[in-house]
Protein backbone atom coordinates (compact mmCIF):
# COMPACT_ATOMS: atom_id res chain seq x y z
CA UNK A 1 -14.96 12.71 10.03
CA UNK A 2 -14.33 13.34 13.63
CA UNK A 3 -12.86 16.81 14.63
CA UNK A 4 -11.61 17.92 18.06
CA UNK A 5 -10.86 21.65 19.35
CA UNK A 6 -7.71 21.42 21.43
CA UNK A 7 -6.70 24.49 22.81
CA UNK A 8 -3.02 24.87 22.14
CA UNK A 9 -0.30 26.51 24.59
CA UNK A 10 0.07 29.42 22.08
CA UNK A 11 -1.40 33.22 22.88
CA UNK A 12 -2.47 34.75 19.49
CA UNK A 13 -1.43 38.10 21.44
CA UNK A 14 -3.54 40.26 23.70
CA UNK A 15 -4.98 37.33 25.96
CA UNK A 16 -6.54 35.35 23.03
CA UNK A 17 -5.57 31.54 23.13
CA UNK A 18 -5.27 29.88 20.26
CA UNK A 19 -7.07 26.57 19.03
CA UNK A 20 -5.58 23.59 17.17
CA UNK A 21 -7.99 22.08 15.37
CA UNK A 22 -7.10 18.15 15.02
CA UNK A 23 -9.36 16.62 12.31
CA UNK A 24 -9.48 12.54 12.05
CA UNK A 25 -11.01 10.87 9.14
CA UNK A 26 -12.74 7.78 10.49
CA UNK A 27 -12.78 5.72 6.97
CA UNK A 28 -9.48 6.26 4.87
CA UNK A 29 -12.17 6.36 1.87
CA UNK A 30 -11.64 9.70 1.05
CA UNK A 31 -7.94 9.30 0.88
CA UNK A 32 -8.10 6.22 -1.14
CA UNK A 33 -9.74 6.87 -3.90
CA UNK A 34 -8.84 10.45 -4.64
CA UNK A 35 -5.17 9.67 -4.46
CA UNK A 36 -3.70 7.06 -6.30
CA UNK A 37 -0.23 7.28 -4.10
CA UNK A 38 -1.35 8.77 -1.03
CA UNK A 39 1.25 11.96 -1.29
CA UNK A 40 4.19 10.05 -2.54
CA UNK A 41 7.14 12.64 -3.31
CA UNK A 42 9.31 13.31 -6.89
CA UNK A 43 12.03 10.92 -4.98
CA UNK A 44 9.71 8.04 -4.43
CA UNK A 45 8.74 8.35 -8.26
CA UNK A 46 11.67 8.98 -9.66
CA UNK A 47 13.00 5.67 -7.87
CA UNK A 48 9.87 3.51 -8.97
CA UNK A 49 10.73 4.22 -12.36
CA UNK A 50 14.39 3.12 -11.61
CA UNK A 51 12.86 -0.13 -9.94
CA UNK A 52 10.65 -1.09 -12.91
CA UNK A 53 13.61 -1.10 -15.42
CA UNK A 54 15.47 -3.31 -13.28
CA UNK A 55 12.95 -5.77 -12.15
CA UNK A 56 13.76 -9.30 -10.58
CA UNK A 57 13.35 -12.67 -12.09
CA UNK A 58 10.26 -13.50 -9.85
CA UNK A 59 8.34 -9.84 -10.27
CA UNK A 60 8.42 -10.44 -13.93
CA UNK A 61 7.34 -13.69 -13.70
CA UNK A 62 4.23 -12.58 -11.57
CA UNK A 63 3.67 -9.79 -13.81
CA UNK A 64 2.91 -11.92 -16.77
CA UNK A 65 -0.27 -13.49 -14.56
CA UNK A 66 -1.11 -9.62 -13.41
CA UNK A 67 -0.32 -7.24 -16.55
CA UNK A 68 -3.36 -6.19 -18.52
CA UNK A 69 -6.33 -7.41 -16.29
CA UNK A 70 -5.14 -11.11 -16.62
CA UNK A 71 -6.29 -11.68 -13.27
CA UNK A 72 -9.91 -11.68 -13.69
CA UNK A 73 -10.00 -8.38 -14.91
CA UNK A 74 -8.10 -6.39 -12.11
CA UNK A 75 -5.65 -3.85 -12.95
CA UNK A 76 -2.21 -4.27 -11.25
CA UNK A 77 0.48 -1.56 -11.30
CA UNK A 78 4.22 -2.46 -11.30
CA UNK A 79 6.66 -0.62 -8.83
CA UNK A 80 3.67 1.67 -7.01
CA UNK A 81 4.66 4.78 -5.30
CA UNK A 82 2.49 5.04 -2.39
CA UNK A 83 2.98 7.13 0.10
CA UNK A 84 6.57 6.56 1.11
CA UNK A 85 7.12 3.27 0.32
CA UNK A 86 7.10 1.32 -3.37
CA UNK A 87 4.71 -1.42 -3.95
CA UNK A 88 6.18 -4.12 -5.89
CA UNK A 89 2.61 -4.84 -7.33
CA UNK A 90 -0.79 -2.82 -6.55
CA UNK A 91 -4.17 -2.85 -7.54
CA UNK A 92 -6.09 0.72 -6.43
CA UNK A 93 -9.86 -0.41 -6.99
CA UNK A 94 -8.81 -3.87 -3.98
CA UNK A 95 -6.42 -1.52 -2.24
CA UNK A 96 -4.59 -4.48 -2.41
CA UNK A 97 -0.14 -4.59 -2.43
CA UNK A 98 1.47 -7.83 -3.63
CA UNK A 99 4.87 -7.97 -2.33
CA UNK A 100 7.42 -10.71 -3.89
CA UNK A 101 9.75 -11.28 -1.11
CA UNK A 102 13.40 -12.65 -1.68
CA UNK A 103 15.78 -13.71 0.95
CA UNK A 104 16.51 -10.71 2.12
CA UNK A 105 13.37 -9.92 3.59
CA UNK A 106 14.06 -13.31 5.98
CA UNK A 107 16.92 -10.75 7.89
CA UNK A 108 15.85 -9.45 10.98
CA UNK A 109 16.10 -5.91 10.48
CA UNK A 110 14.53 -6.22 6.91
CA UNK A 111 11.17 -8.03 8.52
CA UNK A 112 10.87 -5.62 11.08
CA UNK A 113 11.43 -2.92 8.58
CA UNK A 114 8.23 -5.08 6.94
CA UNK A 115 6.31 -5.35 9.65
CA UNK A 116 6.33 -1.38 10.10
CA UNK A 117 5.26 -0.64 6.21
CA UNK A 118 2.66 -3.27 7.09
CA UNK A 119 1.50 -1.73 9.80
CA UNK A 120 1.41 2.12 8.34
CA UNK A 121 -0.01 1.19 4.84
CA UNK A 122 -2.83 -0.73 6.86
CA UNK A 123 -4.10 2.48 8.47
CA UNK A 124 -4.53 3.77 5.37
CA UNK A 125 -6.79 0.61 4.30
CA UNK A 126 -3.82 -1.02 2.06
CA UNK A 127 -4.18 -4.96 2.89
CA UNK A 128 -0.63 -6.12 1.88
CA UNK A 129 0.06 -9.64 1.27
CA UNK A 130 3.46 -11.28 0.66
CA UNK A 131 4.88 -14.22 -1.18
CA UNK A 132 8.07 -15.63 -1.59
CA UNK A 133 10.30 -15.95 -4.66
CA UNK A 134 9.68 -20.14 -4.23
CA UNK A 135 6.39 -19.96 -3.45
CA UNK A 136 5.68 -18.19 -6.98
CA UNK A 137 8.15 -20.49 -9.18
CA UNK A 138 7.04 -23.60 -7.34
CA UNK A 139 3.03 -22.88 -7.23
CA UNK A 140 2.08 -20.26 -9.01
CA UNK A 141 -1.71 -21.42 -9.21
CA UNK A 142 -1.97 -21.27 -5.53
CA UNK A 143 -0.43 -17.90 -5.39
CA UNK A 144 -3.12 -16.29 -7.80
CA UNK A 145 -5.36 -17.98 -5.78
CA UNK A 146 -4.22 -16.29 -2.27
CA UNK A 147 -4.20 -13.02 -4.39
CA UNK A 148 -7.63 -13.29 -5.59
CA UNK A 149 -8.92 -14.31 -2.35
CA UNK A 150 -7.23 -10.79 -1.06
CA UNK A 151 -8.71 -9.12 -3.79
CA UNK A 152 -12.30 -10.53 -2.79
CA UNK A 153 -11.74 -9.63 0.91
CA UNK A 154 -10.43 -6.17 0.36
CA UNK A 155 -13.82 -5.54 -1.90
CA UNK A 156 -15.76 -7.27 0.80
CA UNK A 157 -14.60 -4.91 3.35
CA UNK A 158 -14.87 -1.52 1.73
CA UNK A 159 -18.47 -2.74 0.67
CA UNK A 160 -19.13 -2.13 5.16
CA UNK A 161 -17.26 0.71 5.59
């Protein structure tokens, strides 16, 4: 943990000046494994829940290959609040999101919507791969396989932090 004394442009009255103090946790371990959904709000919840009753063709397909520690004994949660975004799939102890993309997420705006979530949830250590509705119902071997290849990375990584 890094933490830095900035003084601030307030007075705390008679002369005294104020200090913000700006605290930066170097390794996102702490945040990670205490928290399950990283300060996810009632809203985000409530629409998981929503989300996992009305699941696509392709997440329940994957889920039969992730439910119950199929894959080599690694639990997978459906529709994951975390922080505030949903996960389609996630597995806490890889810090690992699978994400079953449709056509929609080929639109412009919806990738660069992507790209963003990507970007955030990776500062918090999430490694989020994606895979498309074909790729799973054409070659579903191969798409365990990227997944457990993820899942041996992420666990590779936190192993040097």
């Amino acid at each position: 943990m890094i933490v830095h004394l900035t003084p601030a442009p307030l007075l705390a009255g008679e002369g005294k000046i104020l200090l913000i103090v700006l605290i930066t946790i170097q390794s996102m371990d702490f945040v990670n494994h205490s928290r399950l959904h990283l300060g996810s709000k009632d809203k985000i919840f409530a629409k998981a829940k929503e989300l996992r009753s009305n699941t696509t063709e392709a997440e329940d397909y994957l889920w039969k290959f992730l439910a119950n520690r199929r894959l080599n004994g690694f639990k997978f949660r459906r529709q994951h609040p975390i922080l505030r975004y949903i996960a389609d799939f996630y597995c806490h102890e890889a810090r690992l999101i699978v994400e079953v993309d449709g056509g929609i997420h080929n639109d412009e705006d919806h990738r660069i919507y992507d790209e963003g979530r990507t970007y955030e949830l990776k500062e918090f250590g999430v490694r989020i791969i994606r895979v498309s509705n074909n790729e799973l119902f054409d070659s579903i071997d191969t798409v365990l396989q990227q997944i457990q290849i993820a899942i041996e990375q992420s666990i590779d990584e936190e192993k040097l932090r």
